[in-house]
N, C-alpha and C. Protein backbone atom coordinates (compact mmCIF):
# COMPACT_ATOMS: atom_id res chain seq x y z
N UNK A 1 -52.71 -39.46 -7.01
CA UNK A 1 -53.20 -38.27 -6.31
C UNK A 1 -52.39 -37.05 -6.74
N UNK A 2 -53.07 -35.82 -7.11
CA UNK A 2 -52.36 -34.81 -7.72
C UNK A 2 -51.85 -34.42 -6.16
N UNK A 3 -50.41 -33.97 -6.28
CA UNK A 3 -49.67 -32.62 -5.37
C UNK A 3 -49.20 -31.47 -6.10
N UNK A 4 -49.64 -29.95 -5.46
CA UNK A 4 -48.82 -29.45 -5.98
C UNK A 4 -48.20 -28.92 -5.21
N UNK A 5 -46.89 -28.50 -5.42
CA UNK A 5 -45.90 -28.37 -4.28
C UNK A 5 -45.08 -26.66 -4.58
N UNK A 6 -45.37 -25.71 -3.52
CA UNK A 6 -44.87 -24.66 -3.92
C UNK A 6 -43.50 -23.94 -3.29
N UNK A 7 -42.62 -23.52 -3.45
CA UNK A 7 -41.34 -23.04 -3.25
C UNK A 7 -40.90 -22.05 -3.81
N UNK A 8 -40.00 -21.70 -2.98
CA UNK A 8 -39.23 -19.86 -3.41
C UNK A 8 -39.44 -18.79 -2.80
N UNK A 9 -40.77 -18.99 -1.79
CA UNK A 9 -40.99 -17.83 -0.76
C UNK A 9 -39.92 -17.44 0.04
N UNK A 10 -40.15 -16.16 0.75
CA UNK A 10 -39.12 -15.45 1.76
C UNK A 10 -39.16 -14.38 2.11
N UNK A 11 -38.09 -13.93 2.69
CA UNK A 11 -38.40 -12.32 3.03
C UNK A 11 -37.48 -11.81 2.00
N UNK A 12 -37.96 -10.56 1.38
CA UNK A 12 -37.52 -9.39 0.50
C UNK A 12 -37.28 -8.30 0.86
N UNK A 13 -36.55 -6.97 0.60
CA UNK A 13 -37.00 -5.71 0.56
C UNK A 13 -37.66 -5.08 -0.53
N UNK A 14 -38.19 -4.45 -0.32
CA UNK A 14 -38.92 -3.69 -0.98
C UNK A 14 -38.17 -2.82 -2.24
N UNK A 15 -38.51 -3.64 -3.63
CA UNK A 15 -38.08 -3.38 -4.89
C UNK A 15 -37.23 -4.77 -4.92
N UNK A 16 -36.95 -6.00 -4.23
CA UNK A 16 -36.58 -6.76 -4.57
C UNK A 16 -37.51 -7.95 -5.62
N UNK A 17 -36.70 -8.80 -5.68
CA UNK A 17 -37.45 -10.09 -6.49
C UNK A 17 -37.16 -11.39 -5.72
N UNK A 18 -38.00 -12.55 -6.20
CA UNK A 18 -38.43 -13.97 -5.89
C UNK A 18 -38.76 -14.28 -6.81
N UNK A 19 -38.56 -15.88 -6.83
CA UNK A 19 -38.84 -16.29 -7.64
C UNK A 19 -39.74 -17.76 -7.81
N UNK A 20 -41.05 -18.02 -7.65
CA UNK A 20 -41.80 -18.85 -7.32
C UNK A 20 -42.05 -20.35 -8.10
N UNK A 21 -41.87 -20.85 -7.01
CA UNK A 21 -42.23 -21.97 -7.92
C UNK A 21 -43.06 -23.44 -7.44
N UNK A 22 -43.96 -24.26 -8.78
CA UNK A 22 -44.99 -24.75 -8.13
C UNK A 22 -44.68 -26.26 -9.11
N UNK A 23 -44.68 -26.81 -8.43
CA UNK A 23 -44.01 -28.92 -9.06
C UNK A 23 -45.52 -29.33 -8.56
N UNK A 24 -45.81 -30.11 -10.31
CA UNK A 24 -47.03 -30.90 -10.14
C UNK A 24 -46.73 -32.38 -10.16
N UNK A 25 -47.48 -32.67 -9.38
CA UNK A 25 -46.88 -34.19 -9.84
C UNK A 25 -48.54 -35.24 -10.00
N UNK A 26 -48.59 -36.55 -10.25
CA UNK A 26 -49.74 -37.54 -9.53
C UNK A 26 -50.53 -36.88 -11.39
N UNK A 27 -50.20 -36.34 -12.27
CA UNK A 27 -51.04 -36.02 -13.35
C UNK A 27 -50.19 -35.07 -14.03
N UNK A 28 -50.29 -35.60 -15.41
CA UNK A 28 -49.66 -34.73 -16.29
C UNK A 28 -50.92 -33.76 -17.33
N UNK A 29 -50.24 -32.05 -16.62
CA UNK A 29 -51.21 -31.60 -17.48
C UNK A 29 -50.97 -30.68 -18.69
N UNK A 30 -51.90 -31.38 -19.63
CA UNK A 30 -52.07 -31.26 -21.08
C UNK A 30 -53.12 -30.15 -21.44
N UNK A 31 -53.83 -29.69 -20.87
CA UNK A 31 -54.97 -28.16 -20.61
C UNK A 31 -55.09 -27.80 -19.66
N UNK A 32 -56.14 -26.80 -19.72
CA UNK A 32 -56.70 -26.03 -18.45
C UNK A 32 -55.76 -25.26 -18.37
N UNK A 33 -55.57 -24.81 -16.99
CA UNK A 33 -54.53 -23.25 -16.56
C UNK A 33 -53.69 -23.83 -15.03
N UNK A 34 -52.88 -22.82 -14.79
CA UNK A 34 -52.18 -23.25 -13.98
C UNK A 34 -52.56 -21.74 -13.24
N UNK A 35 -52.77 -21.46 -11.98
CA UNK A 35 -53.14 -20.14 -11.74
C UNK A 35 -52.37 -20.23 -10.23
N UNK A 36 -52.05 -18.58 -9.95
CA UNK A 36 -51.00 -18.41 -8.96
C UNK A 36 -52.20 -17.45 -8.07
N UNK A 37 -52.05 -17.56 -7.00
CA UNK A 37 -53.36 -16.80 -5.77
C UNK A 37 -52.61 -16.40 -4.67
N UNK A 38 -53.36 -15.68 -3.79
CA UNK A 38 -52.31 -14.41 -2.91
C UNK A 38 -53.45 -14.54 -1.48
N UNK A 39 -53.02 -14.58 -0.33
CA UNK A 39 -53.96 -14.17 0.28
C UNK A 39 -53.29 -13.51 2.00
N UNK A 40 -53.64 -11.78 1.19
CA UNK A 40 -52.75 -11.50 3.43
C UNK A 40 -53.88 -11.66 4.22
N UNK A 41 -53.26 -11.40 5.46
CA UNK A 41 -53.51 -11.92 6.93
C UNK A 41 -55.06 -10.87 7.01
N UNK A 42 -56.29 -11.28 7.14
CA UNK A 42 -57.21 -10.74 7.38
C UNK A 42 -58.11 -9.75 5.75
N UNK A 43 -57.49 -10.61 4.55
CA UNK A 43 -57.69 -10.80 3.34
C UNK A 43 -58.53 -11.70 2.93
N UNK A 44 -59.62 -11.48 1.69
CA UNK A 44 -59.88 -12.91 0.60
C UNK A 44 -58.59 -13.26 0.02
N UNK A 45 -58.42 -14.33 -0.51
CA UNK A 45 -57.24 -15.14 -1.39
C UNK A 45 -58.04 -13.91 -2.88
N UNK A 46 -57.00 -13.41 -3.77
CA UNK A 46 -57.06 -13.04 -4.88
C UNK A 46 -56.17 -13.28 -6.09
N UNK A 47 -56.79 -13.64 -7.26
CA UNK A 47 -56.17 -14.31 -7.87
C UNK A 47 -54.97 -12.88 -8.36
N UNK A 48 -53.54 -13.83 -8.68
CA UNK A 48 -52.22 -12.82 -9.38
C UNK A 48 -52.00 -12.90 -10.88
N UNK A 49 -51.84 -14.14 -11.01
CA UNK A 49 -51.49 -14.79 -12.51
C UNK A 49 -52.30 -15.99 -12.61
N UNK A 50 -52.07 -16.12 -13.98
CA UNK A 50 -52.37 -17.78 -14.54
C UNK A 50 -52.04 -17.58 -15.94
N UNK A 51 -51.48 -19.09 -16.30
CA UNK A 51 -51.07 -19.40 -17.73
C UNK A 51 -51.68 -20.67 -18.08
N UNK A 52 -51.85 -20.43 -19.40
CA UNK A 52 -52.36 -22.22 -19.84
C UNK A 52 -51.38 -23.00 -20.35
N UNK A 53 -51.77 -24.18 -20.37
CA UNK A 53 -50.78 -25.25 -20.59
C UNK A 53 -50.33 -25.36 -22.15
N UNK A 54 -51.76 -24.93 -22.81
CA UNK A 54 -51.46 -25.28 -23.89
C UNK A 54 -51.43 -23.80 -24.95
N UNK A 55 -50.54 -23.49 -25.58
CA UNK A 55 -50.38 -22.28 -26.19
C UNK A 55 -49.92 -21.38 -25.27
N UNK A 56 -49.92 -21.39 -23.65
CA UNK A 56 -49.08 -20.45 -22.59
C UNK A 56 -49.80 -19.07 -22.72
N UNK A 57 -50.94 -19.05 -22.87
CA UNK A 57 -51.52 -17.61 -23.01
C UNK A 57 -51.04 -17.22 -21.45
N UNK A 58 -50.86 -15.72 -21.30
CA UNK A 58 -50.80 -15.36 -19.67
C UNK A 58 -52.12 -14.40 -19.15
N UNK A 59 -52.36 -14.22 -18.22
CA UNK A 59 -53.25 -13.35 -17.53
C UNK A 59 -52.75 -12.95 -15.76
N UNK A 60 -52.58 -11.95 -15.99
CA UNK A 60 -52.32 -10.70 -14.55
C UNK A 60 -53.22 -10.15 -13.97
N UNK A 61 -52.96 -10.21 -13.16
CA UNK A 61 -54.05 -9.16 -11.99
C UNK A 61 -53.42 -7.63 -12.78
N UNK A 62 -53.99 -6.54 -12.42
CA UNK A 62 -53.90 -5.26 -12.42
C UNK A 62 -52.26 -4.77 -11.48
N UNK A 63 -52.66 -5.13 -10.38
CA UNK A 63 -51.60 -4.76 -9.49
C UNK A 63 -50.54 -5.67 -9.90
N UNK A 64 -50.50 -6.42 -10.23
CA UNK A 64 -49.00 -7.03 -10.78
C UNK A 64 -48.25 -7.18 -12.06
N UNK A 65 -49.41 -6.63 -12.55
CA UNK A 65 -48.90 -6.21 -14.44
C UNK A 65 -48.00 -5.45 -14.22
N UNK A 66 -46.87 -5.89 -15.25
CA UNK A 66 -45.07 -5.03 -14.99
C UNK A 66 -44.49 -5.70 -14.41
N UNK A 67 -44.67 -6.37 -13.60
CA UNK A 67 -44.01 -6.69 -12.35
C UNK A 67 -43.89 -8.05 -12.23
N UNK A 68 -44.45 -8.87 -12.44
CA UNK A 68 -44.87 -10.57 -12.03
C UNK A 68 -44.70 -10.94 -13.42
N UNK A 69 -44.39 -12.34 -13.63
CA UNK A 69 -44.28 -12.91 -14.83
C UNK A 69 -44.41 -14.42 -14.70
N UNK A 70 -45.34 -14.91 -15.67
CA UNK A 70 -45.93 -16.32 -15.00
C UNK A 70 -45.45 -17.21 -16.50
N UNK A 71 -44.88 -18.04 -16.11
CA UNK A 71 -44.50 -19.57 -16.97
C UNK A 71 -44.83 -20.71 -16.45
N UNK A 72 -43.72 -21.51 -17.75
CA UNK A 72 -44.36 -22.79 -17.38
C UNK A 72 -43.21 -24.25 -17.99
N UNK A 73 -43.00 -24.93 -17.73
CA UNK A 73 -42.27 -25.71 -18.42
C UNK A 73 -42.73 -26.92 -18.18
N UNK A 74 -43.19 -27.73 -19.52
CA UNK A 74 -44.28 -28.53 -19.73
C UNK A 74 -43.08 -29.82 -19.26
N UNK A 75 -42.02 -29.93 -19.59
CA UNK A 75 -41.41 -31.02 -19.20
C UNK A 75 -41.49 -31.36 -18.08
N UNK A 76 -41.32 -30.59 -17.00
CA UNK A 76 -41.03 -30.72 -15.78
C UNK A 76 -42.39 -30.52 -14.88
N UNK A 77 -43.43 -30.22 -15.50
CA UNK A 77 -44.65 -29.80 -15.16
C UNK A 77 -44.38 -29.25 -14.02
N UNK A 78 -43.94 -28.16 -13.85
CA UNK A 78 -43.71 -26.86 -13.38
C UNK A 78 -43.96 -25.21 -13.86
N UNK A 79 -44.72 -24.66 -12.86
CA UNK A 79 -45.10 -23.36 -13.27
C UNK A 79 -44.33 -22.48 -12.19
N UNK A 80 -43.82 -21.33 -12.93
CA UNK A 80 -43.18 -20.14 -11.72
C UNK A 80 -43.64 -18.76 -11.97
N UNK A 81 -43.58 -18.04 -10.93
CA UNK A 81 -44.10 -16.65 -10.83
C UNK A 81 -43.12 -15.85 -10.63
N UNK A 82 -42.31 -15.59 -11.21
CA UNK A 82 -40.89 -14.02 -10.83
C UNK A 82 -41.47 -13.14 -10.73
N UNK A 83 -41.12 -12.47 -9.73
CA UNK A 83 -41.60 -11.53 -9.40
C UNK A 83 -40.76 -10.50 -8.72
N UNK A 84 -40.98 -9.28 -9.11
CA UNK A 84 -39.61 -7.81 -9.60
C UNK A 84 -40.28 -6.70 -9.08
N UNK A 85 -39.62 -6.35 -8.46
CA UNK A 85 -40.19 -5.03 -7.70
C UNK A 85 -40.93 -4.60 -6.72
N UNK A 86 -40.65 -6.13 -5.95
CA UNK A 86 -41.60 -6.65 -4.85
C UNK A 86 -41.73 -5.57 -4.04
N UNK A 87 -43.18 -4.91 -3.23
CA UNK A 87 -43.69 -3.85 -2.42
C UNK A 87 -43.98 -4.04 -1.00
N UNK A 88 -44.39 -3.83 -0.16
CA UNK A 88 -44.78 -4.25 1.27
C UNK A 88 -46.17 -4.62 0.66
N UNK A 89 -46.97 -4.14 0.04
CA UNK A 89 -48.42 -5.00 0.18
C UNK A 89 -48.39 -6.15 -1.05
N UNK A 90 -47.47 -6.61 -1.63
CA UNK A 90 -47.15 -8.35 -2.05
C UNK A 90 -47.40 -9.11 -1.24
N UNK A 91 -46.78 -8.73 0.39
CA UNK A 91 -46.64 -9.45 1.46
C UNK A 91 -48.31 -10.51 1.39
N UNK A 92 -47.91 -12.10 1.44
CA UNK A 92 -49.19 -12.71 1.88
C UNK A 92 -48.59 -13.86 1.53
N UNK A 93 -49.45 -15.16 2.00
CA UNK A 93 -49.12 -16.38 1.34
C UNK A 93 -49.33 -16.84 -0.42
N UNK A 94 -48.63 -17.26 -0.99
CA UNK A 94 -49.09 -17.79 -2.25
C UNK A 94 -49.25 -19.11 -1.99
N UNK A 95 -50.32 -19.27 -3.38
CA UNK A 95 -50.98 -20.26 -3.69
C UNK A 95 -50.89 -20.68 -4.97
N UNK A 96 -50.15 -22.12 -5.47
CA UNK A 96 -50.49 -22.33 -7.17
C UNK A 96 -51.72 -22.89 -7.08
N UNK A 97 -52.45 -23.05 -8.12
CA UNK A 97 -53.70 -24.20 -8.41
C UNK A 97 -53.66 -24.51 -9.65
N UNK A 98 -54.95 -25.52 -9.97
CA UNK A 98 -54.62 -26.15 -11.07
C UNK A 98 -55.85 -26.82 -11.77
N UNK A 99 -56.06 -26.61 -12.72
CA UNK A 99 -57.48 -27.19 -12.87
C UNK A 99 -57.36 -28.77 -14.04
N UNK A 100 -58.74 -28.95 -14.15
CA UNK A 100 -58.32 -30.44 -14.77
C UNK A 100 -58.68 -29.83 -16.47
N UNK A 101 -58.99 -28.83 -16.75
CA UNK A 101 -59.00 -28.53 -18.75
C UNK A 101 -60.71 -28.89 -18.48
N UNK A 102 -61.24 -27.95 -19.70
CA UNK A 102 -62.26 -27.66 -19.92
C UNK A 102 -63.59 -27.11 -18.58
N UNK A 103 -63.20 -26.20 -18.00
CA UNK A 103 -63.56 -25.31 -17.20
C UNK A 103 -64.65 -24.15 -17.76
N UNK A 104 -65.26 -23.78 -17.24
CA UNK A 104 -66.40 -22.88 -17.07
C UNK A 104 -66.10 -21.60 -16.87
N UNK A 105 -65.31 -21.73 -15.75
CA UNK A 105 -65.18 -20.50 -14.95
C UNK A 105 -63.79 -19.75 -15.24
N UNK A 106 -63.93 -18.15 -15.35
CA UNK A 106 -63.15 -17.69 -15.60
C UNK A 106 -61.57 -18.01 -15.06
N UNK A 107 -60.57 -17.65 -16.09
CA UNK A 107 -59.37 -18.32 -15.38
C UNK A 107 -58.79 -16.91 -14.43
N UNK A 108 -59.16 -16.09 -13.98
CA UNK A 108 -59.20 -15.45 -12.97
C UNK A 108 -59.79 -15.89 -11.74
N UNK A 109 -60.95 -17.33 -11.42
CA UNK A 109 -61.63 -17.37 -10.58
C UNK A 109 -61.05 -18.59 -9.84
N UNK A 110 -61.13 -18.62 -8.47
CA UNK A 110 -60.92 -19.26 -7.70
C UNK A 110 -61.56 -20.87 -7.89
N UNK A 111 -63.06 -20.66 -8.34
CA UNK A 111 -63.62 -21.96 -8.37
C UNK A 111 -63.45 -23.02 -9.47
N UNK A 112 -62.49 -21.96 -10.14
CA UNK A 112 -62.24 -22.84 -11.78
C UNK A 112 -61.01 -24.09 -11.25
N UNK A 113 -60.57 -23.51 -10.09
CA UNK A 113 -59.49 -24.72 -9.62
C UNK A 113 -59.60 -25.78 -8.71
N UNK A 114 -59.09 -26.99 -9.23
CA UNK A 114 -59.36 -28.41 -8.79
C UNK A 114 -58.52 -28.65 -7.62
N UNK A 115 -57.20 -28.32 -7.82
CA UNK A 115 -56.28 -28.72 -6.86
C UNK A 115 -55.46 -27.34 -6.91
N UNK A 116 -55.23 -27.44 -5.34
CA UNK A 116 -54.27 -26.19 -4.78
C UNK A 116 -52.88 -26.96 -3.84
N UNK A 117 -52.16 -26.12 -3.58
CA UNK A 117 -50.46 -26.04 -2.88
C UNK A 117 -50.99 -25.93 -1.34
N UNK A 118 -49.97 -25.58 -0.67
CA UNK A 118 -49.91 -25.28 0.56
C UNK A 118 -49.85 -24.28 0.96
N UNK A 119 -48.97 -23.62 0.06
CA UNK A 119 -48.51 -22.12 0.02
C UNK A 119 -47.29 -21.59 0.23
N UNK A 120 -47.03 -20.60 0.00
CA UNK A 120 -45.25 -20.48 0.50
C UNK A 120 -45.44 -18.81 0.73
N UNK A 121 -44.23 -18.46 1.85
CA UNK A 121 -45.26 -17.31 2.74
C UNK A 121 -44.22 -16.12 1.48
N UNK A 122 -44.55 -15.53 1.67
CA UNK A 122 -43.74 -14.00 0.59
C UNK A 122 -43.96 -12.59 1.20
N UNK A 123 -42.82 -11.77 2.00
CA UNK A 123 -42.45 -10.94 3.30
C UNK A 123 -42.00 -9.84 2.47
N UNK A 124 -42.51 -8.50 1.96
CA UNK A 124 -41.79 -7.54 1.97
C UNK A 124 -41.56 -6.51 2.76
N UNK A 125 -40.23 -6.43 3.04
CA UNK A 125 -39.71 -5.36 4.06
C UNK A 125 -40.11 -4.17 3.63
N UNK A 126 -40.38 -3.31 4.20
CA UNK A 126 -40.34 -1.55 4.01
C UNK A 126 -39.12 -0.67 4.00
């Protein structure tokens, strides 16, 4: 059974950093994307980042280009999100997901992912 397990959330001030991180386990993955999702309190979930497994291409949301930086380390099948310059509207839960390779759907989209985290909450102070 795939888990993915996410860690590193907390409270920040504003212009601080975190540093996220998401342990796969139950499947080792060899394609597809690993994608990081956001969702505040009375929000849709929107996607932030995602990287692929294979060649590590990256992709950013708008609002976090500069700022967020998404990897991956295939050994440990672990993906993390650093993130620099954290603002009050960062504030929301994250989400990793994960898809199983050869997908349809854009790797910006929510439905392209198979398995999701729990979440880990991420607080910026003002």
């Amino acid at each position: 059974q795939v888990q993915l397990v996410e860690s590193g959330g907390g409270l920040v001030q504003t212009g601080g950093s975190l540093r996220l991180s998401c342990a796969a386990s139950g499947r080792t993955f060899s394609s597809g994307a690993m994608g990081w999702f956001r969702q505040a309190p009375g929000k849709e979930r929107e996607f932030v980042a995602a990287i692929t497994w294979s060649g590590g291409s990256t992709y950013y949301a708008n609002s976090v280009k500069g700022r967020f930086t998404v990897s991956r380390d295939i050994a440990k099948n672990t993906v993390f999100l650093q993130m620099n310059s954290l603002k009050p509207e960062d504030t929301a839960a994250y989400y990793c997901a994960a898809d199983r390779g050869g997908s349809a759907w854009w790797i910006q989209s929510a439905n392209r992912y198979n398995y999701w985290g729990q979440g880990t909450q991420v607080t910026v102070s003002s």
